[in-house]
N, C-alpha and C. Protein backbone atom coordinates (compact mmCIF):
# COMPACT_ATOMS: atom_id res chain seq x y z
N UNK A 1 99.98 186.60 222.66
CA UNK A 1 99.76 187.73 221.77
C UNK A 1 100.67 187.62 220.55
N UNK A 2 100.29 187.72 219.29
CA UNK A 2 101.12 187.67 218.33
C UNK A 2 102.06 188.94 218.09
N UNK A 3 102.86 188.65 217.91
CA UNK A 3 104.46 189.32 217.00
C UNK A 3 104.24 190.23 215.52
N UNK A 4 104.29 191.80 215.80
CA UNK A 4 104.61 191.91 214.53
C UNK A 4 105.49 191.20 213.41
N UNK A 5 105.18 191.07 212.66
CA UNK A 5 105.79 190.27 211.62
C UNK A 5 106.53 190.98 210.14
N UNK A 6 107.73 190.87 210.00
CA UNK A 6 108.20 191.72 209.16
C UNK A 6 108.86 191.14 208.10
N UNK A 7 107.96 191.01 206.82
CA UNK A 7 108.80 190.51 205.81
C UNK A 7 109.59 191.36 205.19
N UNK A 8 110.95 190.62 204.50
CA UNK A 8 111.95 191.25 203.85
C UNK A 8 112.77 190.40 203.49
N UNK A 9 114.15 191.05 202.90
CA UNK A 9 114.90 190.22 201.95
C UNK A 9 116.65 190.12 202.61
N UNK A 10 117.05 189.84 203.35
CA UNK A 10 118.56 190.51 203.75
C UNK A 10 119.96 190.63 202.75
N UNK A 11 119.16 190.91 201.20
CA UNK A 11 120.38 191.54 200.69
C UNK A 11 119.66 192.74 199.84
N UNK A 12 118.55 193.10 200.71
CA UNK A 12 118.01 194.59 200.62
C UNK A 12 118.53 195.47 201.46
N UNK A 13 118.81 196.33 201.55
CA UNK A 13 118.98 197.92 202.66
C UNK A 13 117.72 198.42 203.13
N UNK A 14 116.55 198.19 201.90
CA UNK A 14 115.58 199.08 202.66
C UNK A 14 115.37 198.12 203.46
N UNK A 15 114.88 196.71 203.46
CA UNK A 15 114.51 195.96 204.46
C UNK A 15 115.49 195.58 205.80
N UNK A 16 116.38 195.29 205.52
CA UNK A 16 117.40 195.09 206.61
C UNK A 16 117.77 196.99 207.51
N UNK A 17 118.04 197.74 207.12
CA UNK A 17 117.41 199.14 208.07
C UNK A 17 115.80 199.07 208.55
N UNK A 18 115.51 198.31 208.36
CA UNK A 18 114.11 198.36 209.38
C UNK A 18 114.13 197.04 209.92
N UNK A 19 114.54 195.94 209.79
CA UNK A 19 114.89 194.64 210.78
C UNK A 19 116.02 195.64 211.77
N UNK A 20 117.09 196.46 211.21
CA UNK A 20 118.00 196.79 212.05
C UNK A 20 117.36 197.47 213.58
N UNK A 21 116.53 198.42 212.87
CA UNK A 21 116.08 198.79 213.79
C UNK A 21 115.20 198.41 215.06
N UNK A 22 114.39 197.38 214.35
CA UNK A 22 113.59 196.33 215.50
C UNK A 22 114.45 195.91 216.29
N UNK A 23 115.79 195.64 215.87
CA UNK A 23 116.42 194.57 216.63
C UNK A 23 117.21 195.82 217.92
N UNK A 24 117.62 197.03 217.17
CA UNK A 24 118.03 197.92 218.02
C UNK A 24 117.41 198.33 219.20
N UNK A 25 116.08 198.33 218.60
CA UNK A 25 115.00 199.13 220.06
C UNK A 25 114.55 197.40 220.67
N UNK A 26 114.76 196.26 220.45
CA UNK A 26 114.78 194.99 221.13
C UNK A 26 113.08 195.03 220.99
N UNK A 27 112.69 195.37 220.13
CA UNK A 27 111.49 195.06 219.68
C UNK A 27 111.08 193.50 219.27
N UNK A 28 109.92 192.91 219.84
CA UNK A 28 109.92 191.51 219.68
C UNK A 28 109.05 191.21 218.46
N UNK A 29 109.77 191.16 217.37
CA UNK A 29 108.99 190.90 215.77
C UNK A 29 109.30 189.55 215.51
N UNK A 30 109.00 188.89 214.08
CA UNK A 30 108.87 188.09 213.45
C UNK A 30 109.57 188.33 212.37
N UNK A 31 110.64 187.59 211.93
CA UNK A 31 111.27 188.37 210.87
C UNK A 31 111.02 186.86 209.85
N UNK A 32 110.54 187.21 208.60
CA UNK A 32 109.96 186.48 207.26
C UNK A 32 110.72 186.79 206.50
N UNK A 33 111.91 185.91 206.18
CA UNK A 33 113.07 186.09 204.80
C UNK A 33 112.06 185.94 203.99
N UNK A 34 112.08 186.59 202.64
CA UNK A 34 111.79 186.33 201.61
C UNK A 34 112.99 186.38 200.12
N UNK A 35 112.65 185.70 199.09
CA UNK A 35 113.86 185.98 198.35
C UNK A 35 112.99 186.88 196.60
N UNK A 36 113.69 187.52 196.98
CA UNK A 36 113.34 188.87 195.64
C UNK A 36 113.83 188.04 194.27
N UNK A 37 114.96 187.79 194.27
CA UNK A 37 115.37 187.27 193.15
C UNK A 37 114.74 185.50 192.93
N UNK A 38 114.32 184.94 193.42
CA UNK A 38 113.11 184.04 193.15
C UNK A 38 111.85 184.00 193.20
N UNK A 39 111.73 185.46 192.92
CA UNK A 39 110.42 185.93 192.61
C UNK A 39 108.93 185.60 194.11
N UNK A 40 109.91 185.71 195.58
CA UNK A 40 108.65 185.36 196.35
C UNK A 40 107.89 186.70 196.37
N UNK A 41 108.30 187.77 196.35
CA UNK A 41 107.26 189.00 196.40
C UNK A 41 105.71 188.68 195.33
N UNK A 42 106.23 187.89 194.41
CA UNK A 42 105.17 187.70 193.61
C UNK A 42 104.03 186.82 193.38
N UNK A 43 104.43 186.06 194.67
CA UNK A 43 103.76 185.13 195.09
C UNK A 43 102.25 185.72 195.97
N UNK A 44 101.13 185.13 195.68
CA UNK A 44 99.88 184.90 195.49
C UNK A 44 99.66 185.36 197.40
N UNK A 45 100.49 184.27 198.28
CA UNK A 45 100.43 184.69 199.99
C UNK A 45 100.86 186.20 199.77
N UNK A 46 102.07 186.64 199.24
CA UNK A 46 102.70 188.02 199.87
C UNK A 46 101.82 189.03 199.26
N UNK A 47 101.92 188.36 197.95
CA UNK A 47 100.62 189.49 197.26
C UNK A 47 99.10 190.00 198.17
N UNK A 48 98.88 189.25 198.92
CA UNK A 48 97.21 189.73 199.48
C UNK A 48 97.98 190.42 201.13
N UNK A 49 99.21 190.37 201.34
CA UNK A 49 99.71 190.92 202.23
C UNK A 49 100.45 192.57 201.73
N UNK A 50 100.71 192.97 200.47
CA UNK A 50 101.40 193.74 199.84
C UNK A 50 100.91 193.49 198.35
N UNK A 51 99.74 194.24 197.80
CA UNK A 51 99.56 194.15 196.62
C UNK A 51 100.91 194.82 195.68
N UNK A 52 101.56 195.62 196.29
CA UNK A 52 102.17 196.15 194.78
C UNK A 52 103.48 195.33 194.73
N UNK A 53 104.14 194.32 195.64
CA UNK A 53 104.66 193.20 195.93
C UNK A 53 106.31 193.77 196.10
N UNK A 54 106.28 194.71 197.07
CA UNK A 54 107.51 195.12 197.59
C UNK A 54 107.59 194.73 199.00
N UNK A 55 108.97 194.69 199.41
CA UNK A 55 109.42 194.41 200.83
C UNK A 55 110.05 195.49 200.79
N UNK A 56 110.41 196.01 202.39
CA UNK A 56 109.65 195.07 203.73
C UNK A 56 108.57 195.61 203.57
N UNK A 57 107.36 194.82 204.14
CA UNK A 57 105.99 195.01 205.04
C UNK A 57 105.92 194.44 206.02
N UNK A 58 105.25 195.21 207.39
CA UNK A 58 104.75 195.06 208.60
C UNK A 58 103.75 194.84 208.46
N UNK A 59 103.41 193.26 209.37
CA UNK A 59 101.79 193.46 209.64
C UNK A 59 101.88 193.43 210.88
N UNK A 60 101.26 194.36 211.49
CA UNK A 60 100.61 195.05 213.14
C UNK A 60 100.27 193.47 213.52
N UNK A 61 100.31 193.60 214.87
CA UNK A 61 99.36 192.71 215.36
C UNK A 61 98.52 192.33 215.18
N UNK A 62 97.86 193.02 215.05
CA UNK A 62 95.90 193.22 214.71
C UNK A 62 96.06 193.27 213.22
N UNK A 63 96.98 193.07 212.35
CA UNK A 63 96.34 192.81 211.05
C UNK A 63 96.62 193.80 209.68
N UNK A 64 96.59 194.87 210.52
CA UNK A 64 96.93 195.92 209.73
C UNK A 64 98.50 196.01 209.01
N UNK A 65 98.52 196.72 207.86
CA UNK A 65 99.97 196.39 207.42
C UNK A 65 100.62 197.94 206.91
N UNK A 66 102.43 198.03 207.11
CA UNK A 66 102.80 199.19 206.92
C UNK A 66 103.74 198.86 206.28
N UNK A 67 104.18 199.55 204.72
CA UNK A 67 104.64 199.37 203.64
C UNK A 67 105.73 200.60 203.45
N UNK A 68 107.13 200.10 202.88
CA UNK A 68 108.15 201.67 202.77
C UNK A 68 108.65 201.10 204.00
N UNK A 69 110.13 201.12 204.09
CA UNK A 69 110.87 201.24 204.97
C UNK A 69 110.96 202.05 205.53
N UNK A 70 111.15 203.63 205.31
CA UNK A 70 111.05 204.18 206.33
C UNK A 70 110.01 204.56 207.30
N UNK A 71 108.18 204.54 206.39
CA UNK A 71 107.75 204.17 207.64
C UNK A 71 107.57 203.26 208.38
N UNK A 72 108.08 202.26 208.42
CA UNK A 72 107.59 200.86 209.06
C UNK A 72 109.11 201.22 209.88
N UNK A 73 110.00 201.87 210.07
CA UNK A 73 111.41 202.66 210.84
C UNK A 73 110.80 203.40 211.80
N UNK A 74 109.64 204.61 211.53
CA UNK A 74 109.45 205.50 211.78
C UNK A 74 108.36 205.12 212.97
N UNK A 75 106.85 204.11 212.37
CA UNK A 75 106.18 203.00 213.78
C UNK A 75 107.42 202.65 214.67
N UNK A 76 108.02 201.90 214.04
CA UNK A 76 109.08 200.96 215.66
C UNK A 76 109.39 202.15 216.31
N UNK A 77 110.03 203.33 215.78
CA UNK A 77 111.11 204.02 216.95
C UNK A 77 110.11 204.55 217.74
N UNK A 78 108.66 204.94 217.16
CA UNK A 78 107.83 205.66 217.80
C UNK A 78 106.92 204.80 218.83
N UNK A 79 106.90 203.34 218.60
CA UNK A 79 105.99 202.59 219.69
C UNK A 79 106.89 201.74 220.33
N UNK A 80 108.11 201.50 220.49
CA UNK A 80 109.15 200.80 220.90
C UNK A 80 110.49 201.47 221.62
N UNK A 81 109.80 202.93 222.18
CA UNK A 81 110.83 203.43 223.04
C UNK A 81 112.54 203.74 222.19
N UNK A 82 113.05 204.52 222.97
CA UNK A 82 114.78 204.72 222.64
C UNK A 82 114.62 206.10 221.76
N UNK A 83 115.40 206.15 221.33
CA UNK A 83 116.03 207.84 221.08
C UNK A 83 116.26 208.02 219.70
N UNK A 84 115.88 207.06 219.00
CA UNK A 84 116.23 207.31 217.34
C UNK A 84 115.32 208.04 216.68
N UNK A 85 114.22 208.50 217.69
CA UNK A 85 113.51 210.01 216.77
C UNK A 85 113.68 211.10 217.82
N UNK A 86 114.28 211.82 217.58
CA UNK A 86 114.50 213.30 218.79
C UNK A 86 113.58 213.46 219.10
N UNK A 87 113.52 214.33 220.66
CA UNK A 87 111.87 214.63 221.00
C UNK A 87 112.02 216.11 220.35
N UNK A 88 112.92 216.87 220.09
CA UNK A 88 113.08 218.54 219.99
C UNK A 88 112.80 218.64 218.56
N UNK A 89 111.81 219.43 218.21
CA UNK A 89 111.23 219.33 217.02
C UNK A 89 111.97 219.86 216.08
N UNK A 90 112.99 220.47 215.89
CA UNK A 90 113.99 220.83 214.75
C UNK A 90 114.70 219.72 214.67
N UNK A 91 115.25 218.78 215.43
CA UNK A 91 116.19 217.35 215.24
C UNK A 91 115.06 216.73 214.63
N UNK A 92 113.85 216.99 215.29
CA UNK A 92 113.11 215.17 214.44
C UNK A 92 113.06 215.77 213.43
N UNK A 93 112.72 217.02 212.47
CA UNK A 93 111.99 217.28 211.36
C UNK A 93 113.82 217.05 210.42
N UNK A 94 114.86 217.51 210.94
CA UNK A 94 116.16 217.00 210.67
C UNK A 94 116.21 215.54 210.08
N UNK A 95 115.96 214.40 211.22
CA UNK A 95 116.04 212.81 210.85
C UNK A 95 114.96 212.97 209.86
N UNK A 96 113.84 213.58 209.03
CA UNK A 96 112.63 213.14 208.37
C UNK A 96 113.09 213.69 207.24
N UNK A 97 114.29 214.99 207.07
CA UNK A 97 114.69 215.79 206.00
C UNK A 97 115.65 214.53 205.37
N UNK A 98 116.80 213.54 206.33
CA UNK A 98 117.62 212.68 205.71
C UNK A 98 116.47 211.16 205.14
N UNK A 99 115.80 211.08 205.71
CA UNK A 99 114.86 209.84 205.20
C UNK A 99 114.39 210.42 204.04
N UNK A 100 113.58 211.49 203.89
CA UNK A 100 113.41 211.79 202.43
C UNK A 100 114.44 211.93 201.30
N UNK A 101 115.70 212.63 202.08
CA UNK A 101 116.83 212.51 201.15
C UNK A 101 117.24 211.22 200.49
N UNK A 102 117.29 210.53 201.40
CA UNK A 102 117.51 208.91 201.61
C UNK A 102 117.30 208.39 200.14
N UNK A 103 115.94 208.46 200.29
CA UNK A 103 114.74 207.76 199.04
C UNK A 103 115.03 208.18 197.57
N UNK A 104 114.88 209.81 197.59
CA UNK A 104 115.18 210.26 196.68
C UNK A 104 116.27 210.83 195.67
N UNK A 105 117.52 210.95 196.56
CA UNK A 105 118.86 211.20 196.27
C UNK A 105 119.98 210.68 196.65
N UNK A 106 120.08 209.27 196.99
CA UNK A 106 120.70 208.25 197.33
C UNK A 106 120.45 207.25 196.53
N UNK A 107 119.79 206.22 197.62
CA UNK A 107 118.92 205.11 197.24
C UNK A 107 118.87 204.47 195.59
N UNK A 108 118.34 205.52 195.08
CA UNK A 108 118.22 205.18 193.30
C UNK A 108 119.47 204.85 193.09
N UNK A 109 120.49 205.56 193.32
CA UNK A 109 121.79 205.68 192.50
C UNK A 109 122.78 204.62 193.44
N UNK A 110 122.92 204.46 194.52
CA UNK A 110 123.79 203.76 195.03
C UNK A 110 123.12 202.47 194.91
N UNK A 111 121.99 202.54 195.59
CA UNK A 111 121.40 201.09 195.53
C UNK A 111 121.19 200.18 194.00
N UNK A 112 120.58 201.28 193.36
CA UNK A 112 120.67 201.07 192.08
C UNK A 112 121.40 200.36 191.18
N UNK A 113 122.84 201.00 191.60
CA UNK A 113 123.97 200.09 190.68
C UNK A 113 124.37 199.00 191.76
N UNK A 114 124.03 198.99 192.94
CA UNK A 114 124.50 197.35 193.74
C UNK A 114 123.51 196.41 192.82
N UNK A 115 122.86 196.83 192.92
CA UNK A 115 121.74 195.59 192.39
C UNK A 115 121.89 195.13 191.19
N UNK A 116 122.37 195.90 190.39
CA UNK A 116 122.41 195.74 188.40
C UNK A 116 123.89 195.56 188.07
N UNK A 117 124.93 195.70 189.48
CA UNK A 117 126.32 195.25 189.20
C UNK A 117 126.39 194.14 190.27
N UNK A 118 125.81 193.75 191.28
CA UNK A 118 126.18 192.56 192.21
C UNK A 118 125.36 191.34 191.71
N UNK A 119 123.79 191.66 191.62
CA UNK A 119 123.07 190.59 191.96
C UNK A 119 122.52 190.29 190.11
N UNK A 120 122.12 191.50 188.47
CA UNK A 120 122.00 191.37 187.57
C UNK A 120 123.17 191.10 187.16
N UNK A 121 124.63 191.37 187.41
CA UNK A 121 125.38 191.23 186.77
C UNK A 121 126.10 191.75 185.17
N UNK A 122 125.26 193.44 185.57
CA UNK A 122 125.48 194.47 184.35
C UNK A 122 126.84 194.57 184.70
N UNK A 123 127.11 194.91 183.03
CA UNK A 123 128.44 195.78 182.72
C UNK A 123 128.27 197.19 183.00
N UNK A 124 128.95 198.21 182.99
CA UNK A 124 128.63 199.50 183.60
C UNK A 124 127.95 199.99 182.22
N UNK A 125 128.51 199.58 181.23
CA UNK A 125 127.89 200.29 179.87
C UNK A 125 126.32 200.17 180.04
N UNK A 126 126.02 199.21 180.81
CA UNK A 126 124.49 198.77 180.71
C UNK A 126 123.74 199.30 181.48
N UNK A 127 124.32 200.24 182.48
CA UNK A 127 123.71 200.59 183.63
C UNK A 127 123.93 202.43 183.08
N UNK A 128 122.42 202.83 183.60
CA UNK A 128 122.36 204.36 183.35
C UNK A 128 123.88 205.06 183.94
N UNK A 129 124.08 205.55 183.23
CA UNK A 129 125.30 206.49 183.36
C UNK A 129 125.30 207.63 184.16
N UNK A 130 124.22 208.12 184.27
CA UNK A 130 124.21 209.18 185.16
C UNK A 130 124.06 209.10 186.78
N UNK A 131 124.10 207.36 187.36
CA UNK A 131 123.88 206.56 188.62
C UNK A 131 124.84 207.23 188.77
N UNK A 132 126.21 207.21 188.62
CA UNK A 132 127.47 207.19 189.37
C UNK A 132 127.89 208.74 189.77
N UNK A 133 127.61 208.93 188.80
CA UNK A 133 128.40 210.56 189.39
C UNK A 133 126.23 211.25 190.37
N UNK A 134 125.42 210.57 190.43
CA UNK A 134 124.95 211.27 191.11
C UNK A 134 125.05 210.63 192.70
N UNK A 135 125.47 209.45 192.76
CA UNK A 135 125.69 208.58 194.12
C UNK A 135 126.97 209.03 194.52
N UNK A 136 127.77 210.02 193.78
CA UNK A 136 129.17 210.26 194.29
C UNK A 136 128.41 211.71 194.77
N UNK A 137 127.72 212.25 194.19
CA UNK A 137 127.03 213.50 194.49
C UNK A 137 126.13 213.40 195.99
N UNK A 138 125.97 212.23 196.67
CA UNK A 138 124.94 211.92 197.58
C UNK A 138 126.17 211.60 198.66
N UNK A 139 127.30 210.84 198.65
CA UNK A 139 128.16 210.44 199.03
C UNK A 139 128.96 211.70 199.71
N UNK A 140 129.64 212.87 198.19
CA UNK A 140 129.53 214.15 199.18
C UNK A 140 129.18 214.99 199.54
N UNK A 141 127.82 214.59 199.57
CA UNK A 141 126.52 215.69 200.64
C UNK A 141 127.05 215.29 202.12
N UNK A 142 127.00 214.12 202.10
CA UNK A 142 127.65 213.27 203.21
C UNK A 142 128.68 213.53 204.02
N UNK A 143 129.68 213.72 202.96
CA UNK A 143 130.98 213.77 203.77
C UNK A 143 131.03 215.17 204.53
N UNK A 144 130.51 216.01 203.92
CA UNK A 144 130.72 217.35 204.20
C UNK A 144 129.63 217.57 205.96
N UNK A 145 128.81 216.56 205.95
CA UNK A 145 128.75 216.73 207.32
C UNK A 145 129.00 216.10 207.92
N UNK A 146 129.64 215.06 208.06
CA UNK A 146 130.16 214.04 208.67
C UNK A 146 131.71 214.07 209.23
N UNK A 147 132.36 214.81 208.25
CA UNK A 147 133.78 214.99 208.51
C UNK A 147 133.61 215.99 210.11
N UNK A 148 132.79 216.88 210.54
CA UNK A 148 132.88 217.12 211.76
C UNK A 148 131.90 216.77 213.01
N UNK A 149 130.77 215.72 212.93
CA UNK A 149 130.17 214.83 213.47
C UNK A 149 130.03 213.85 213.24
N UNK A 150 129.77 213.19 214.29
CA UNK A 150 129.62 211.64 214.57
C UNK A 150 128.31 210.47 214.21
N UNK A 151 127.13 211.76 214.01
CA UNK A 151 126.03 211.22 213.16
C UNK A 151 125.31 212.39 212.09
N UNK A 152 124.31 211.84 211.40
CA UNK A 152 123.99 212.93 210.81
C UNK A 152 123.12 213.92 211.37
N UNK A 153 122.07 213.21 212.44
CA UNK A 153 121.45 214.79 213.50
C UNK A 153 121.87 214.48 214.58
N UNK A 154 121.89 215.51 215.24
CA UNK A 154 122.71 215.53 216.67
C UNK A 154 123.67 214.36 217.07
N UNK A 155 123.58 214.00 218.33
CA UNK A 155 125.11 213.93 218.66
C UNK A 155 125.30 211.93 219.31
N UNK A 156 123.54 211.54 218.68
CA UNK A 156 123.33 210.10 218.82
C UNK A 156 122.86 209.16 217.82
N UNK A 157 122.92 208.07 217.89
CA UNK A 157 122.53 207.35 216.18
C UNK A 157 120.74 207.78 216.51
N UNK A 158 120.61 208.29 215.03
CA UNK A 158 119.00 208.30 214.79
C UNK A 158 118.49 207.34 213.91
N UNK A 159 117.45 207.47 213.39
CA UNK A 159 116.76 206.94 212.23
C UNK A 159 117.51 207.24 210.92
N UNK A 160 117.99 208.11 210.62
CA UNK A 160 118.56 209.11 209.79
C UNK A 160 119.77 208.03 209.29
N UNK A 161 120.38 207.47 210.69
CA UNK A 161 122.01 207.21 210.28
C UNK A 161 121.52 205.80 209.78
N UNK A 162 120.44 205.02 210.39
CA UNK A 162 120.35 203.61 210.08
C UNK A 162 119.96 203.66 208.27
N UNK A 163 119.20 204.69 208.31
CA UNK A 163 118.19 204.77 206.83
C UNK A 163 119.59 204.81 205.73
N UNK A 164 120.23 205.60 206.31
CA UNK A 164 121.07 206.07 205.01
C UNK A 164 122.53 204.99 204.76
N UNK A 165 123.16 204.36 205.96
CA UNK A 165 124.03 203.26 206.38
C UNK A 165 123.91 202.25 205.34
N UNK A 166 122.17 202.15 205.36
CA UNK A 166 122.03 200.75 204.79
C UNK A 166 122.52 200.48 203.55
N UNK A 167 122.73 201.18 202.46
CA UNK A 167 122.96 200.74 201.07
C UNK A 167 124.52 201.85 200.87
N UNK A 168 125.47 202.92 202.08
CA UNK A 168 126.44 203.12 201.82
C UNK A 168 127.27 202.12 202.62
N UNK A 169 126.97 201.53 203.30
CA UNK A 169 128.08 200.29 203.39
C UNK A 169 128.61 199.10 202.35
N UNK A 170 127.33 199.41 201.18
CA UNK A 170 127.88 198.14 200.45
C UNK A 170 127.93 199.01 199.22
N UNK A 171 128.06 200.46 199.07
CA UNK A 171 128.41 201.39 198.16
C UNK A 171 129.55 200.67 196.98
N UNK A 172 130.34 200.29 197.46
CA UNK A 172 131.62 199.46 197.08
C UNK A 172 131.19 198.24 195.81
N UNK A 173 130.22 197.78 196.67
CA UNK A 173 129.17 196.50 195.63
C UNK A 173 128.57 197.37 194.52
N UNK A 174 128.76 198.46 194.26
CA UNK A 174 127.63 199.23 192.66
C UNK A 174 129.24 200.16 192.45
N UNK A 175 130.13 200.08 192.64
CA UNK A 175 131.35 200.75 191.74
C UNK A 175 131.79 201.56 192.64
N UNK A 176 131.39 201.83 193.57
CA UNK A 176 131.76 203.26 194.65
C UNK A 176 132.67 203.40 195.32
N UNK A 177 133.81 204.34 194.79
CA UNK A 177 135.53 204.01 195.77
C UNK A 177 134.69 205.03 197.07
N UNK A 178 134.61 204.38 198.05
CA UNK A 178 135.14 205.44 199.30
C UNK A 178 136.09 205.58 200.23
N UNK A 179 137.09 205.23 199.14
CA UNK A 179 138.27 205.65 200.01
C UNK A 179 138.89 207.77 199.92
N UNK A 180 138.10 208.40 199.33
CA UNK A 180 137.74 209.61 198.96
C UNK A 180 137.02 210.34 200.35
N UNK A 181 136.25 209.67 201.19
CA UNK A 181 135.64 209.68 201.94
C UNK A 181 135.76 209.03 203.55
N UNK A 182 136.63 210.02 203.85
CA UNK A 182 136.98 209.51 205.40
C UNK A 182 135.99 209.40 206.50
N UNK A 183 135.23 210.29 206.14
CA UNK A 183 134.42 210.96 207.21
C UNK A 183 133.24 209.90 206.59
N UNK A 184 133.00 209.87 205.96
CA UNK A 184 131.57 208.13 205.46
C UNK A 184 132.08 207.01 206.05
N UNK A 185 133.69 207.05 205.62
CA UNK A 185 133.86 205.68 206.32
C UNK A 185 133.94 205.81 208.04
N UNK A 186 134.34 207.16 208.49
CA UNK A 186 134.51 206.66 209.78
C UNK A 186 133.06 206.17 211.10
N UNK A 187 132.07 207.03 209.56
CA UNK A 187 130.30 206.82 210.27
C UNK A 187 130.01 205.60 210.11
N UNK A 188 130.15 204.67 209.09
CA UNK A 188 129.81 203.47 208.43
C UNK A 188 129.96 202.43 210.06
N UNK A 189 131.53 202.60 210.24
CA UNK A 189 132.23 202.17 211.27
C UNK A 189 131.01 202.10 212.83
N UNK A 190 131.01 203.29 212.65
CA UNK A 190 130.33 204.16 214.34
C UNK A 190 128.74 203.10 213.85
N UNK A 191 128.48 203.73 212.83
CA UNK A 191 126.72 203.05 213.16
C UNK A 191 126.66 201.54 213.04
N UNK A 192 127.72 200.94 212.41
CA UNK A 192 128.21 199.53 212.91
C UNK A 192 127.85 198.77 214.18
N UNK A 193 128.99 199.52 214.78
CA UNK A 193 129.22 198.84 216.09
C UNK A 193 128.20 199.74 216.70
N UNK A 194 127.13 200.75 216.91
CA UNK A 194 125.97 200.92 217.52
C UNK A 194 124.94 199.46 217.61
N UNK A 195 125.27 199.13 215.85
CA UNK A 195 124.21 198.71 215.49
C UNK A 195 124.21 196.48 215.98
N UNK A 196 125.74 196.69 216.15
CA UNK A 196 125.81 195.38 216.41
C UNK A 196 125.60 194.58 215.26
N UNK A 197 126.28 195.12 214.40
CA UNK A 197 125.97 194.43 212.21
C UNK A 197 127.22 194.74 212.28
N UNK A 198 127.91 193.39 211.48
CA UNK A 198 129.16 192.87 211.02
C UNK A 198 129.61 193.58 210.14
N UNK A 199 131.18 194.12 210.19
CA UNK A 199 131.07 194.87 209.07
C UNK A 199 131.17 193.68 207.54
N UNK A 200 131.16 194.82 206.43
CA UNK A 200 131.05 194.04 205.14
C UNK A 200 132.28 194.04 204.52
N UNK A 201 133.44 194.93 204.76
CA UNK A 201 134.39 195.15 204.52
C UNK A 201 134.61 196.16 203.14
N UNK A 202 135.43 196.41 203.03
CA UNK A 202 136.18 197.36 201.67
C UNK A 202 134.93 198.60 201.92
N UNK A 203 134.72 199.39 202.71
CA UNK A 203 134.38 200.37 202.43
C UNK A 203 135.09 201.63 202.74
């Protein structure tokens, strides 16, 4: 029987939080490096697999394909057993409130400047100005619940902690002191060693 198959890039967050997770629930996939910055998304194979030529994409067994990290997060936890979506319907709609947060009030701004200060190699002058103070703004949404729990819904790693982990561990790589932030770093730590991922250091 064939292997879901999951292409992606491993110096993405969105893609590597959804390899993380396969690998967490011991889900038996196919994992397809691809490289973003040599333009394989744009290639002619990935293209008829992902027309709008983003990673990650899942293709199902059978063929079918699921695009967006968090839902291709949201399939695994739900057909691959384990506890990273609550069954109690105020926690799951909780983990679905931080995945949307994720996307829209994170993501841009943290991820944003890793990419245009690690891998483009902008000066900060070059990079929108308003990234930083809104990723410090996402950072302490964060802290403020974190400083008295151990994840962000209830009281075990969810979907929530992997989604959001992925691009504040390398916060540091787009300008981001978190040393301001005890309670980020001490989660960074925790969903770490859940997760069995090395840390990256300086966060």
């Amino acid at each position: 029987m064939s292997k879901l198959k999951l292409f992606g890039d491993p110096i993405s967050g969105n893609c590597l939080k959804a390899k993380w997770t396969a690998e967490y629930l011991r889900a038996d996939i196919e994992w397809i490096p691809l490289d973003i910055l040599n333009g394989d998304t744009r290639r002619d194979d990935f293209l008829a697999v992902n027309p709008f030529g983003q990673i990650p994409a899942a293709v199902l067994p059978d063929g079918r394909v699921i695009t967006q990290s968090n839902a291709i997060m949201t399939y695994l936890a739900e057909n691959f057993g384990g506890s990273l979506l609550p069954q109690d319907p105020y926690e799951r709609a909780q983990v679905f409130q931080w995945l949307f947060w994720e996307q829209n009030s994170h993501e841009p701004y943290i991820a944003g400047r890793r990419f245009r200060k690690a891998y483009k190699k902008l000066a900060d002058e070059e990079i929108d100005s308003e990234w930083l103070p809104r990723g410090y703004a996402a950072l302490a949404l964060m802290e403020r619940t974190l400083l008295d729990n151990d994840f962000l819904v209830g009281i075990t790693l969810t979907l929530a902690d992997i989604a959001v982990v992925a691009y504040t561990r390398v916060a540091h790589e787009g300008g981001f002191d978190l040393s301001d932030y005890p309670g980020v770093r001490r989660w960074i730590t925790r969903v770490e060693r859940q997760l069995d991922i090395k840390p990256v250091g300086n966060a």
